[in-house]
C-alpha atoms as a PDB file:
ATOM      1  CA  UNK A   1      75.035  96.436 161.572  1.00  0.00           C
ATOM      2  CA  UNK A   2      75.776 100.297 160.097  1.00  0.00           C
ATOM      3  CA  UNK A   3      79.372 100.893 159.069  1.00  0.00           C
ATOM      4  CA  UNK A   4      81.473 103.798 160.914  1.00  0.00           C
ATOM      5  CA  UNK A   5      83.068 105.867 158.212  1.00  0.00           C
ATOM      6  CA  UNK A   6      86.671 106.953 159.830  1.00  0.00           C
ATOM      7  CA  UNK A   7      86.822 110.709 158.914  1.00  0.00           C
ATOM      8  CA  UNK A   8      91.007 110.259 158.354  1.00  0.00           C
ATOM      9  CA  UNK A   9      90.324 107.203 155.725  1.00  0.00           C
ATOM     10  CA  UNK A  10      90.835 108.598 152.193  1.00  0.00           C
ATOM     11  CA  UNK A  11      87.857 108.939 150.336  1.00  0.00           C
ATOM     12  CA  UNK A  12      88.318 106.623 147.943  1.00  0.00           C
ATOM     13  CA  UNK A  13      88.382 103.981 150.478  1.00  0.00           C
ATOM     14  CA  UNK A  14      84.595 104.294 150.863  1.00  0.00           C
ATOM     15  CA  UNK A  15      83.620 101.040 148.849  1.00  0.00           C
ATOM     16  CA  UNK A  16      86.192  99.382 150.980  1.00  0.00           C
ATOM     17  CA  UNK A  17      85.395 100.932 154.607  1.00  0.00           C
ATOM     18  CA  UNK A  18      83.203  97.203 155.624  1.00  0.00           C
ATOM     19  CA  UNK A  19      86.332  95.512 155.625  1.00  0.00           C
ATOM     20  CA  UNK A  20      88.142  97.906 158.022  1.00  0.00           C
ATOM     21  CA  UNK A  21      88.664  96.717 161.837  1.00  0.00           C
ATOM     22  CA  UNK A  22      89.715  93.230 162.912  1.00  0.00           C
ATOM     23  CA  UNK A  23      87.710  89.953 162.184  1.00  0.00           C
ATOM     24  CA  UNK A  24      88.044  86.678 163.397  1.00  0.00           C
ATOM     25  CA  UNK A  25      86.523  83.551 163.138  1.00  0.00           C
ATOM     26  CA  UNK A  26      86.509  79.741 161.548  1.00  0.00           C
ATOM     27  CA  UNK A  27      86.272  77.870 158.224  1.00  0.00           C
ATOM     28  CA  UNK A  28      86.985  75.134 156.018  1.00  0.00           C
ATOM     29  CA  UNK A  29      90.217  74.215 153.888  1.00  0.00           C
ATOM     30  CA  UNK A  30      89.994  71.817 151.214  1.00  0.00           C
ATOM     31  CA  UNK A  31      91.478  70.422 147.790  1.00  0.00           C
ATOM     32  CA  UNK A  32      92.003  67.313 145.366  1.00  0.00           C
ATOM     33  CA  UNK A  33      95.527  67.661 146.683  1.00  0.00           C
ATOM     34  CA  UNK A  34      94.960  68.097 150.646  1.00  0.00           C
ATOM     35  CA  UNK A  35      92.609  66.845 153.272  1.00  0.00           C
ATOM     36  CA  UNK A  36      89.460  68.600 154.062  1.00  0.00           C
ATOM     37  CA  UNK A  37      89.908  70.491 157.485  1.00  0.00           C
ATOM     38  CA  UNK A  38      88.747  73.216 159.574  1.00  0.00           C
ATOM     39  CA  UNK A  39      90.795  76.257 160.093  1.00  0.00           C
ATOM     40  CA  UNK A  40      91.106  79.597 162.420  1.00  0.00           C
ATOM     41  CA  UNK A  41      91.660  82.445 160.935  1.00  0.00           C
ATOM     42  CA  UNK A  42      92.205  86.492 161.743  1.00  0.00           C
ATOM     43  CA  UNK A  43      92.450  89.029 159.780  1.00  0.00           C
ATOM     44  CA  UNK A  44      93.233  92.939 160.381  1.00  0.00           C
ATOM     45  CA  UNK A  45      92.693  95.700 157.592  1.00  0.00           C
ATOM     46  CA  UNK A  46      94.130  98.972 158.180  1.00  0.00           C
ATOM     47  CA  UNK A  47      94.160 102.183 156.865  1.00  0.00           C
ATOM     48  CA  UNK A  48      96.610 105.087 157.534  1.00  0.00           C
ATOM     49  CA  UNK A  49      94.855 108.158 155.779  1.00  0.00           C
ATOM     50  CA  UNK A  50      95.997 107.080 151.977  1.00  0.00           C
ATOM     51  CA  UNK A  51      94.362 105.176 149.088  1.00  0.00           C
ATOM     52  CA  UNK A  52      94.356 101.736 150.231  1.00  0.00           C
ATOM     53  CA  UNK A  53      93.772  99.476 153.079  1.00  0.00           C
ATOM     54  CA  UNK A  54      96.334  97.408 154.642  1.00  0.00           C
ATOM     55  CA  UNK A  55      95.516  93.548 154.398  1.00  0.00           C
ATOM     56  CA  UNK A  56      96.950  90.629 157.055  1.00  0.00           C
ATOM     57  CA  UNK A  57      95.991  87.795 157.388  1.00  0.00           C
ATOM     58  CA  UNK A  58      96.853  84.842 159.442  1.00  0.00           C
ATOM     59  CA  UNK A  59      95.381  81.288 159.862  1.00  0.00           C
ATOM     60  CA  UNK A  60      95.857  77.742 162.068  1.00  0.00           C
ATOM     61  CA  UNK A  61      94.484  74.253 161.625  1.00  0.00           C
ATOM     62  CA  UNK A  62      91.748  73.233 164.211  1.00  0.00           C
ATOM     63  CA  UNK A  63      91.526  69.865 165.643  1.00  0.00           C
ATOM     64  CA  UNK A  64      88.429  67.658 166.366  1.00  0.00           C
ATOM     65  CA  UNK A  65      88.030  69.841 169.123  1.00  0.00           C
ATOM     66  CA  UNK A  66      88.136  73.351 167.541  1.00  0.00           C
ATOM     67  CA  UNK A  67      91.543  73.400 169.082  1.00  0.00           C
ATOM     68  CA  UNK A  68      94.298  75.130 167.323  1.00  0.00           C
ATOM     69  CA  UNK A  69      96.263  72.198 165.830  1.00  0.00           C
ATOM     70  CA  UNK A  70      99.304  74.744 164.136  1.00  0.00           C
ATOM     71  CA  UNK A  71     100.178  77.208 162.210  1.00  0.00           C
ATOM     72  CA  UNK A  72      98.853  77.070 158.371  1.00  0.00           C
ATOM     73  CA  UNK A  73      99.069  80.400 156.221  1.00  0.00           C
ATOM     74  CA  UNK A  74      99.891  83.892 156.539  1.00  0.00           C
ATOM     75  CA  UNK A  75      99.481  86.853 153.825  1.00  0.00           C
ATOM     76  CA  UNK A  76      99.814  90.463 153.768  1.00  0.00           C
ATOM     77  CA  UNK A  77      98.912  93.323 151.260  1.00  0.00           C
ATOM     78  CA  UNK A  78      97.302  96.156 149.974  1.00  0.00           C
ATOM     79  CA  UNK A  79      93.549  96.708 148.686  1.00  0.00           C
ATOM     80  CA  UNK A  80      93.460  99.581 146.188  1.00  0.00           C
ATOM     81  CA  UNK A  81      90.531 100.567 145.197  1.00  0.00           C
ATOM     82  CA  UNK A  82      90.356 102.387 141.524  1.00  0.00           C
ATOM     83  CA  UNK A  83      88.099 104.478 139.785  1.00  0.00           C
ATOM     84  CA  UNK A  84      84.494 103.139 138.343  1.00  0.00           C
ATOM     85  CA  UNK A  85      84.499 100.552 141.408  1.00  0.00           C
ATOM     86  CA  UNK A  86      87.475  98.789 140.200  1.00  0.00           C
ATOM     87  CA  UNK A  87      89.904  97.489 142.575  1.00  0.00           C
ATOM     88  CA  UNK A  88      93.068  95.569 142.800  1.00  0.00           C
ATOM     89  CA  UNK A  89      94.575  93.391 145.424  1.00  0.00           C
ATOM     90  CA  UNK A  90      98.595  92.898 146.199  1.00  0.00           C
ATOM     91  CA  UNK A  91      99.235  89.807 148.479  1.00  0.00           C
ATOM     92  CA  UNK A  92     102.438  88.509 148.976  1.00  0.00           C
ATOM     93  CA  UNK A  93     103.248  84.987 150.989  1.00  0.00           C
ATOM     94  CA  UNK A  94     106.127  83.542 152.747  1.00  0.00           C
ATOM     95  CA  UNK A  95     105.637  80.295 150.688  1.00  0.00           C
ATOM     96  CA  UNK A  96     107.696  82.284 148.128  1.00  0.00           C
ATOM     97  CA  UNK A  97     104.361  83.797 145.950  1.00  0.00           C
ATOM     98  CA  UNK A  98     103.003  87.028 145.363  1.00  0.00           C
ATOM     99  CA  UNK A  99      99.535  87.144 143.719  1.00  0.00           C
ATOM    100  CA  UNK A 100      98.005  90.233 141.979  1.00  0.00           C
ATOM    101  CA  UNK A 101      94.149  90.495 141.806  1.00  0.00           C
ATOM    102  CA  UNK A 102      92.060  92.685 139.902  1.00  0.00           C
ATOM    103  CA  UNK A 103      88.203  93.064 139.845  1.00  0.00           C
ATOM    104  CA  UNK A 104      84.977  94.998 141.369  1.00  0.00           C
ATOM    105  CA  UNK A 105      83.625  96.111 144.273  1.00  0.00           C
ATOM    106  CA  UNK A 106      79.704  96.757 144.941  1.00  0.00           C
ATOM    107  CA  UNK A 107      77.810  97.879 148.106  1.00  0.00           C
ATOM    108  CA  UNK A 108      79.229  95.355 150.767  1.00  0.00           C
ATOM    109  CA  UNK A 109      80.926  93.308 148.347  1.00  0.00           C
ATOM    110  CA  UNK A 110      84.340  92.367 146.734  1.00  0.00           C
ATOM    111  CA  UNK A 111      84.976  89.969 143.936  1.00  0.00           C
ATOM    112  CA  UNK A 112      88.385  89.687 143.055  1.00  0.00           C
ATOM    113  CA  UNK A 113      90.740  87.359 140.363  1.00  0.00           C
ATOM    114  CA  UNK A 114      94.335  86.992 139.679  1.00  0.00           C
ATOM    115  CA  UNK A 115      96.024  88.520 136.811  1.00  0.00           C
ATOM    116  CA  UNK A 116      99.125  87.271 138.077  1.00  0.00           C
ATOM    117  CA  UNK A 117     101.035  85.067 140.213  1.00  0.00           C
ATOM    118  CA  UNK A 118     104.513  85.382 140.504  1.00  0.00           C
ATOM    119  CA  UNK A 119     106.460  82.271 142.519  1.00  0.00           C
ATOM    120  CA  UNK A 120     110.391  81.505 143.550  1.00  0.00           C
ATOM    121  CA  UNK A 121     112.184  78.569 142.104  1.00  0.00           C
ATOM    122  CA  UNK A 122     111.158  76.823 145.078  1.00  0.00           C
ATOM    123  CA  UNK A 123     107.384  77.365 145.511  1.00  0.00           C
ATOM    124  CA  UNK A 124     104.809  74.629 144.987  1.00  0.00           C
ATOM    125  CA  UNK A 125     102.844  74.977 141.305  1.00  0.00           C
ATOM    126  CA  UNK A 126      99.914  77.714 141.671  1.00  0.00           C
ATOM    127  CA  UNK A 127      98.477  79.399 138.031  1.00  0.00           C
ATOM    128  CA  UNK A 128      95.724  81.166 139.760  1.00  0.00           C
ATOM    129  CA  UNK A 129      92.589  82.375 142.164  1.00  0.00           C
ATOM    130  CA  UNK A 130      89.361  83.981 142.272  1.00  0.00           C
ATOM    131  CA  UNK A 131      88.187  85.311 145.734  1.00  0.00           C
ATOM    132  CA  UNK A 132      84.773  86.962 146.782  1.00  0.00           C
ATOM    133  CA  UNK A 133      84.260  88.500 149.915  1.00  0.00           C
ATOM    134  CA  UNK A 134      80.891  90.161 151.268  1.00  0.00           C
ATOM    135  CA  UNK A 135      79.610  92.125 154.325  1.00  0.00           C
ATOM    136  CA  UNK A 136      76.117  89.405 155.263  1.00  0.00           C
ATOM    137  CA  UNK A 137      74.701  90.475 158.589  1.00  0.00           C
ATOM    138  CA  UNK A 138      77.523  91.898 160.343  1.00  0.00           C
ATOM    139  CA  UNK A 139      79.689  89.171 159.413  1.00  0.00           C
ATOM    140  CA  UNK A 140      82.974  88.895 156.751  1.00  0.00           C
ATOM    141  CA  UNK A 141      81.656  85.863 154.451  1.00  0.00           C
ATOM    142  CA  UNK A 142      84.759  85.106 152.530  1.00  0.00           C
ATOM    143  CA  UNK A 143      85.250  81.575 149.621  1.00  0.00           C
ATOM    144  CA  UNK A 144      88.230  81.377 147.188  1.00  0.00           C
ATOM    145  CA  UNK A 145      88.727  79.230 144.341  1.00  0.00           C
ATOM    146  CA  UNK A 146      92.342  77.932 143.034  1.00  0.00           C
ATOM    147  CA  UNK A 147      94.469  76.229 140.108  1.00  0.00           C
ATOM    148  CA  UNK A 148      97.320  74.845 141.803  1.00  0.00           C
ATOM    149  CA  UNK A 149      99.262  71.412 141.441  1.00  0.00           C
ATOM    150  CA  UNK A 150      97.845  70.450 137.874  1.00  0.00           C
ATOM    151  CA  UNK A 151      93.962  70.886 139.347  1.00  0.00           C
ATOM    152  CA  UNK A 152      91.883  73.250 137.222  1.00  0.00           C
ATOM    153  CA  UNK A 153      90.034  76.274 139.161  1.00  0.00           C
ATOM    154  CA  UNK A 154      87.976  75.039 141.957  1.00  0.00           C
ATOM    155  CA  UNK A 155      87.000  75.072 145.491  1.00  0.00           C
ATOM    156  CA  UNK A 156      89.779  75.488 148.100  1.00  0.00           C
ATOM    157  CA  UNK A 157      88.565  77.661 150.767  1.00  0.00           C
ATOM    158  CA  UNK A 158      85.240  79.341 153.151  1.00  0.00           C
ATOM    159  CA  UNK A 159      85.009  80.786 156.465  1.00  0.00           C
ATOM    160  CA  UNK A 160      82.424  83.293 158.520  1.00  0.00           C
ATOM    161  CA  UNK A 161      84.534  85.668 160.437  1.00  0.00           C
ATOM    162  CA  UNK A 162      83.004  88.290 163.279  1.00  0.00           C
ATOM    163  CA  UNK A 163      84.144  91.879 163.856  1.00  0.00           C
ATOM    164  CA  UNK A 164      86.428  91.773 167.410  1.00  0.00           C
END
């Protein structure tokens, strides 16, 4: 499926402009520490002319039935992509953590790690992520690793999300 390039995105939003519009769409949650489940999920990236993109994200547990069960996660941030295809990515959570990422893009393509994590007093233990994203026949392929509650890097999240 052939991107649209918005003429009013800033230019240096190019290897970013696959991940613009609104995508939704299912996956799985899992972890040493919680119960494997299925999840919804929808995200919205935005743009408004400068150099980044506007991240939200919001996801539900699913039932047996594909049902959604409740609430589970929300985030919100900025993509900024850098020189060289560098970019960074600013997320911030109402669990009471905020999680810098830096890393690369390539054509259709975003692989992404934290180089910090900043949490409240309150917020459960979480050292760190790596995320990938890529653009695979039209849909938003997304997987993220984590370190969180005394568990090393590994495995925590997938899901296949469609353009809407």
């Amino acid at each position: 499926m052939p991107i649209t390039i918005d003429p009013t995105m800033h230019p240096d939003n190019a290897p970013l402009a696959w991940m613009i519009g609104s995508w939704a769409g299912a996956g799985v949650v899992g972890y040493p520490s919680i119960e494997s489940r299925h999840f919804g999920q929808e995200i919205d990236v935005t743009h408004d002319g400068r150099p980044f993109l506007q991240w939200t994200s919001r996801t539900w547990l699913l039932d047996e039935n594909g049902q959604k069960q409740r609430e589970a996660a929300i985030e919100t941030g900025f993509w900024r992509p850098l020189p060289d295809g560098e970019v960074e990515l600013l997320l911030t959570h109402p669990t009471g953590i905020v999680e810098m990422y830096h890393g690369r893009t390539s054509p259709a393509k975003v692989e992404v790690r934290t180089d910090g994590v900043i949490r409240s007093p309150h917020a459960k233990e979480y050292s760190a992520a790596h995320r990938l994203y890529g653009y695979v026949n039209g849909a938003m392929m997304w997987v993220m690793d984590m370190a969180a509650t005394g568990h090393p890097l590994q495995s925590h999240v997938s899901a296949e999300l469609r353009r809407v």
